[in-house]
C-alpha atoms as a PDB file:
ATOM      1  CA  UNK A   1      16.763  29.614  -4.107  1.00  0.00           C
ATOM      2  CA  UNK A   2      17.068  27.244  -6.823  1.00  0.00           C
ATOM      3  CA  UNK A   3      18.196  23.334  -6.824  1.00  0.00           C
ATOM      4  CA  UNK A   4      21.869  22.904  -7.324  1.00  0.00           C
ATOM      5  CA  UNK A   5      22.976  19.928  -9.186  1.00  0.00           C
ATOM      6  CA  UNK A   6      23.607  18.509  -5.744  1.00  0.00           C
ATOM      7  CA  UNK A   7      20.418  19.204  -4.284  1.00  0.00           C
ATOM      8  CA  UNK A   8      18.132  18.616  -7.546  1.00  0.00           C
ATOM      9  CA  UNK A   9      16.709  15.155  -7.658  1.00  0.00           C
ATOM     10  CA  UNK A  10      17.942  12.767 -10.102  1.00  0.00           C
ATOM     11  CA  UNK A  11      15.484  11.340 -13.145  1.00  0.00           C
ATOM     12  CA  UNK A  12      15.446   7.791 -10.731  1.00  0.00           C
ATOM     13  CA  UNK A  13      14.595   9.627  -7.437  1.00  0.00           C
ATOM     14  CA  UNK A  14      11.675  11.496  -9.206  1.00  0.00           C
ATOM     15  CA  UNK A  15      10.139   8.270 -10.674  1.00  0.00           C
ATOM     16  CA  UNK A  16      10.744   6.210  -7.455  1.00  0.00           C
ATOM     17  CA  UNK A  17       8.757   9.165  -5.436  1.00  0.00           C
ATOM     18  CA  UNK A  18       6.056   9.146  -8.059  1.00  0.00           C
ATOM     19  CA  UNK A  19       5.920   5.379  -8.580  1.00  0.00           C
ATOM     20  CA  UNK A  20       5.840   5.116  -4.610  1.00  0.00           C
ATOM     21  CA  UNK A  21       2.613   8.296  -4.028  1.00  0.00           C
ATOM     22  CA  UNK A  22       1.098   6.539  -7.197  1.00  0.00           C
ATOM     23  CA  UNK A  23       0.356   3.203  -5.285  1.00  0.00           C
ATOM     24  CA  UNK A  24      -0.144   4.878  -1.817  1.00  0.00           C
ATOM     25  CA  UNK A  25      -2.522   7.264  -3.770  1.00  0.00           C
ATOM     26  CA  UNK A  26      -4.226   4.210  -5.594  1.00  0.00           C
ATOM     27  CA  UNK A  27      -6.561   3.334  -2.460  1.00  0.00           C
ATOM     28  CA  UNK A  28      -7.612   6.751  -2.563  1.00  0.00           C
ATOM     29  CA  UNK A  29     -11.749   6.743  -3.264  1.00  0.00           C
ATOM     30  CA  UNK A  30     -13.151   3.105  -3.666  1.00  0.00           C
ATOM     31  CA  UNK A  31     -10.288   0.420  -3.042  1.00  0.00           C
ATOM     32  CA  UNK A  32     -10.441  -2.212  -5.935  1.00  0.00           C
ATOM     33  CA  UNK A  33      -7.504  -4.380  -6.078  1.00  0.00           C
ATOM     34  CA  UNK A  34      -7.124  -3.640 -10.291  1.00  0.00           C
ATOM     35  CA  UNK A  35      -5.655   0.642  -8.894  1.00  0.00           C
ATOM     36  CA  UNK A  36      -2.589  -0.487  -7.603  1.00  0.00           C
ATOM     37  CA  UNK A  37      -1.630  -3.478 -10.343  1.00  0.00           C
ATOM     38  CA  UNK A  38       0.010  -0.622 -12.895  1.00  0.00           C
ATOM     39  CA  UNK A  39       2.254   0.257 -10.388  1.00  0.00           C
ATOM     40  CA  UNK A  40       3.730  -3.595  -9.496  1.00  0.00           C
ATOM     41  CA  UNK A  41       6.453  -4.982 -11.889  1.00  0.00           C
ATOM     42  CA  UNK A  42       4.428  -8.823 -13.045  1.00  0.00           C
ATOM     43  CA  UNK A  43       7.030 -10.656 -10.782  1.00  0.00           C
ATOM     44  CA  UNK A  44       5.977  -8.369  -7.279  1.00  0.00           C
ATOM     45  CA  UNK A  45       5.677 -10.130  -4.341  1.00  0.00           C
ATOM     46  CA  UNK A  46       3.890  -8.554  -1.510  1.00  0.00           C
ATOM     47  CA  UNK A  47       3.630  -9.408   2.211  1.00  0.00           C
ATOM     48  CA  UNK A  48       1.304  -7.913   5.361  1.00  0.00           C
ATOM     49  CA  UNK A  49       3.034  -7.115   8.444  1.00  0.00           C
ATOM     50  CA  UNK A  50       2.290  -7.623  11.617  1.00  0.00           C
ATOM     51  CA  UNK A  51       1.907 -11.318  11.661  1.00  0.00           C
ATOM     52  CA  UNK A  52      -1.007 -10.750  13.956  1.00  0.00           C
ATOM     53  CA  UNK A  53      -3.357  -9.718  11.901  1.00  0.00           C
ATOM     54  CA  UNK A  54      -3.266 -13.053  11.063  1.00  0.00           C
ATOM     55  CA  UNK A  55      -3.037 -12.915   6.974  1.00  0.00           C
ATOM     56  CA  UNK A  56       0.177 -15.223   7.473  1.00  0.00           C
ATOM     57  CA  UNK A  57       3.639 -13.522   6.083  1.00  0.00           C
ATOM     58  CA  UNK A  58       4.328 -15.250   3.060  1.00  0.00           C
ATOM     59  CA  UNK A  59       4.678 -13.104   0.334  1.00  0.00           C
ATOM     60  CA  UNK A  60       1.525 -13.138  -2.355  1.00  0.00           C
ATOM     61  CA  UNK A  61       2.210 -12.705  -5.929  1.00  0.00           C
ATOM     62  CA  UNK A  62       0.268  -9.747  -8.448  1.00  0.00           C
ATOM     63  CA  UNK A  63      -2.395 -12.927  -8.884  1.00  0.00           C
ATOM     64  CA  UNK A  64      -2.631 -13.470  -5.080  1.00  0.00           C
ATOM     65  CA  UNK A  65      -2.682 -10.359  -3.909  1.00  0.00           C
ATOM     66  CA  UNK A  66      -5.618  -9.725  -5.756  1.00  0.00           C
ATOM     67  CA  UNK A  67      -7.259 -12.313  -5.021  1.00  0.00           C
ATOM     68  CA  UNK A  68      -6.755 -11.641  -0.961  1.00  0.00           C
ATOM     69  CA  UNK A  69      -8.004  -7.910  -1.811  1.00  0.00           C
ATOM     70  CA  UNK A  70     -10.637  -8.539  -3.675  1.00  0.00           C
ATOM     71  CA  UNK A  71     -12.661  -9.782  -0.853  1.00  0.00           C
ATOM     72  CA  UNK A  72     -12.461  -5.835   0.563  1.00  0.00           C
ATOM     73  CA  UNK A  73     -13.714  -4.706  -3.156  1.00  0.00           C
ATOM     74  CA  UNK A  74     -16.152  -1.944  -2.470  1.00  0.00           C
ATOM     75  CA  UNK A  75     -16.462  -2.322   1.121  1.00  0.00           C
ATOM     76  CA  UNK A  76     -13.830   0.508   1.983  1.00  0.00           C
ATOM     77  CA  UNK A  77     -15.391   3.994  -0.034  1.00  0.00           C
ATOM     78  CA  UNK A  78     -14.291   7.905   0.191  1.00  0.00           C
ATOM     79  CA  UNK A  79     -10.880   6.989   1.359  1.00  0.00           C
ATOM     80  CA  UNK A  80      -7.949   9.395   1.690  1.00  0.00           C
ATOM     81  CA  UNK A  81      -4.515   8.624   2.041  1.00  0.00           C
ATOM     82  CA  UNK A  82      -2.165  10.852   3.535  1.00  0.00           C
ATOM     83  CA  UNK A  83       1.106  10.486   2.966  1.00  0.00           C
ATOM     84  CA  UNK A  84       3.291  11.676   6.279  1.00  0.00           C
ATOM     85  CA  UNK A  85       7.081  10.535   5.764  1.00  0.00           C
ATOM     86  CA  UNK A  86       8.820   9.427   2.636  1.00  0.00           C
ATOM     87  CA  UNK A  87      12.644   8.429   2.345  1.00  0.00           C
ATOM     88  CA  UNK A  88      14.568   6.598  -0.480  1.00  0.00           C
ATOM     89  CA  UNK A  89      17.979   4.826  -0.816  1.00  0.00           C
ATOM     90  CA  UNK A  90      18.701   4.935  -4.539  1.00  0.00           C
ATOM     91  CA  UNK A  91      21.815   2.896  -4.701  1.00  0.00           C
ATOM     92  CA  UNK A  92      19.403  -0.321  -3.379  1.00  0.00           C
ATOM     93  CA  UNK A  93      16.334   0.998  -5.325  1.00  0.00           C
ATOM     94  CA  UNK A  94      14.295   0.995  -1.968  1.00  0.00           C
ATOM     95  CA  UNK A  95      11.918   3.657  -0.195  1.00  0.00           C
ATOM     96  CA  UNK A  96       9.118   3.766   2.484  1.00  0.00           C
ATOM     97  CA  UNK A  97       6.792   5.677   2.787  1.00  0.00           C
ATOM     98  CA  UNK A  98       4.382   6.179   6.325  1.00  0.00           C
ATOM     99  CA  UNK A  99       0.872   7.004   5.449  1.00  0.00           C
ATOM    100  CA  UNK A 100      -2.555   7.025   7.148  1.00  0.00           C
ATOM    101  CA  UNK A 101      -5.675   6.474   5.721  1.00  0.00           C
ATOM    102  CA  UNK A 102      -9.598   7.619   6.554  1.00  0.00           C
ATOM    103  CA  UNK A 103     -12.234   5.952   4.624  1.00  0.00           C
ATOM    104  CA  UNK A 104     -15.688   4.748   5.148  1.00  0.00           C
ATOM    105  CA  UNK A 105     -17.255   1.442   5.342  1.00  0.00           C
ATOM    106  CA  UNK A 106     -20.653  -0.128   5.736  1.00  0.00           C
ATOM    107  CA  UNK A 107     -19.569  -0.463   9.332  1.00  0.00           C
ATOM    108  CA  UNK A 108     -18.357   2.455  10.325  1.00  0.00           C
ATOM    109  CA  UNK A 109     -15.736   5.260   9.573  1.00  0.00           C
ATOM    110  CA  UNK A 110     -12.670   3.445   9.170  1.00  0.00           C
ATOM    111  CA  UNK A 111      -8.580   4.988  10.240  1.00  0.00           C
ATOM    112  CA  UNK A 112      -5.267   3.428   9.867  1.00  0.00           C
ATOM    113  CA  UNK A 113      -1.615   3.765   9.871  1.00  0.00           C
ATOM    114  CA  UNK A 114       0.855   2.388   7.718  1.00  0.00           C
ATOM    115  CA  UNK A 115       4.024   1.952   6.458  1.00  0.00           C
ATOM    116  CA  UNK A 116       5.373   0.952   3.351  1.00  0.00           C
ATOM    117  CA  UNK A 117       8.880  -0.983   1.986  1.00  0.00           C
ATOM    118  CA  UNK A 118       9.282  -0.686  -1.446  1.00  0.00           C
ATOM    119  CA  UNK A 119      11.718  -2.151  -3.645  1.00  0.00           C
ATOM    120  CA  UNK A 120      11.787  -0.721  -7.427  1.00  0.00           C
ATOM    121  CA  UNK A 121      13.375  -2.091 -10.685  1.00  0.00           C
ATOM    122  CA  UNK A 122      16.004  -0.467 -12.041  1.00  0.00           C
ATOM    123  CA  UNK A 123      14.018   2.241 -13.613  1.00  0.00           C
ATOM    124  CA  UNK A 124      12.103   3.168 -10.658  1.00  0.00           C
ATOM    125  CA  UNK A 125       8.518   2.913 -12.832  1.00  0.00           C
ATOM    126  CA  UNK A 126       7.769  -0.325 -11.249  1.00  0.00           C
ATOM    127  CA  UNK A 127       7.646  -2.188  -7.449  1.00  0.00           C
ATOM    128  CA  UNK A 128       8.883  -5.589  -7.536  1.00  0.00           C
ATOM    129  CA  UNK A 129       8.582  -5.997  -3.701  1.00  0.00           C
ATOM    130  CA  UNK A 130       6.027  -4.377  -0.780  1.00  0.00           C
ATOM    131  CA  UNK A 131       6.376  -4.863   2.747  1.00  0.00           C
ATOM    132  CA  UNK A 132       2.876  -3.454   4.113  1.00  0.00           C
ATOM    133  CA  UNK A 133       3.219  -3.085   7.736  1.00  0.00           C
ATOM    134  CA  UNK A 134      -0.660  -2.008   8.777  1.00  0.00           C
ATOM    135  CA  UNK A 135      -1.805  -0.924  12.584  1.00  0.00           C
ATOM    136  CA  UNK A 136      -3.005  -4.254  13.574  1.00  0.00           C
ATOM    137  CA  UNK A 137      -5.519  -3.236  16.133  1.00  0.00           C
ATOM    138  CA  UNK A 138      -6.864  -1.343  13.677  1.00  0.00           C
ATOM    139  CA  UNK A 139      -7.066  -3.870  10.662  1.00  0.00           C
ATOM    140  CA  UNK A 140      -8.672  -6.475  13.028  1.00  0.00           C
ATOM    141  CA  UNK A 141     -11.114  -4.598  13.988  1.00  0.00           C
ATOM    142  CA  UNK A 142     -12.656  -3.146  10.700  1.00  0.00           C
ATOM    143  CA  UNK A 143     -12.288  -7.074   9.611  1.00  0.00           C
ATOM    144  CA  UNK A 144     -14.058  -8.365  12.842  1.00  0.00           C
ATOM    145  CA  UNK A 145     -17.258  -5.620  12.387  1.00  0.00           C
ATOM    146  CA  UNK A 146     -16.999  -7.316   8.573  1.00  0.00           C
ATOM    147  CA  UNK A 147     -17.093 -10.615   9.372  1.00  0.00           C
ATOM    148  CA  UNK A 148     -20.183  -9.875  12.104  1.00  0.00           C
ATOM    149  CA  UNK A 149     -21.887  -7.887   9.649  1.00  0.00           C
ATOM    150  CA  UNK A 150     -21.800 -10.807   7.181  1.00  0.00           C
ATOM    151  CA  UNK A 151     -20.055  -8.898   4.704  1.00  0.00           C
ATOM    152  CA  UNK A 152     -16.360 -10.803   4.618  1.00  0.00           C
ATOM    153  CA  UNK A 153     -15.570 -14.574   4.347  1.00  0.00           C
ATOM    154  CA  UNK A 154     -12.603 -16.306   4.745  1.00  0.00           C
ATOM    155  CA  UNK A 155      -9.989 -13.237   5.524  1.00  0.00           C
END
């Protein structure tokens, strides 16, 4: 059966879902804060969910967010994102999107959850706000085997 014109997804809800896998899909392999910048509008603001993790819940800018990231450059390898649920509410230019993730690191194989709050600009080919909400039990303890290992400072 084909797509009516009532089933067949509009141009903006086919860029939003490609936009949206294209940064999930971006920490596939070796994470490196530079994958996911071509899919955040310059003004995107992005926060970390739960608060504790303890990365604080103000929102980082493209510049910030980098800079947080980049201390995980390299130390998460072979990873795999899987992308489980994905809805979107065009009239407010918003998805999320659960995922999980199964990488590798220098201390051990590494699995998380996630989901993901995206906000688009109007043409649905950029984010221009990301609410990360990460298993926290999970998170803190890859980043505690880092920090023993030597390997992170300051996160």
């Amino acid at each position: 059966m084909s797509p009516t014109a009532a089933t067949a997804p509009s141009d903006l809800e086919t860029t939003m879902r490609t936009t949206a896998e294209g940064f999930v899909h971006s920490f596939d392999g070796r994470w490196s804060p530079g994958a996911t910048i071509q899919y955040r509008a310059p003004e995107c603001e992005q926060s970390m969910l739960p608060s504790t993790l303890g990365l604080g819940t103000a929102k980082k800018n493209n510049e910030e967010w980098a800079a947080h990231f980049k201390r995980l450059d390299g130390l998460v390898t072979n990873a795999k994102i899987t992308i489980h649920d994905y809805l979107a509410v065009l009239s407010e230019l918003r998805a999320v999107c659960r995922t999980s993730l199964d990488a590798d690191t220098p201390v051990g194989p590494y699995h998380n959850d996630y989901v993901w709050f995206f906000t688009f600009d109007s043409t649905g080919q950029s984010i221009v706000s990301i609410t990360e909400f990460v298993d926290s039990k999970a998170g803190a303890a890859l980043l505690g085997k880092l920090k023993e290992a030597g390997l992170l400072q300051d996160h």
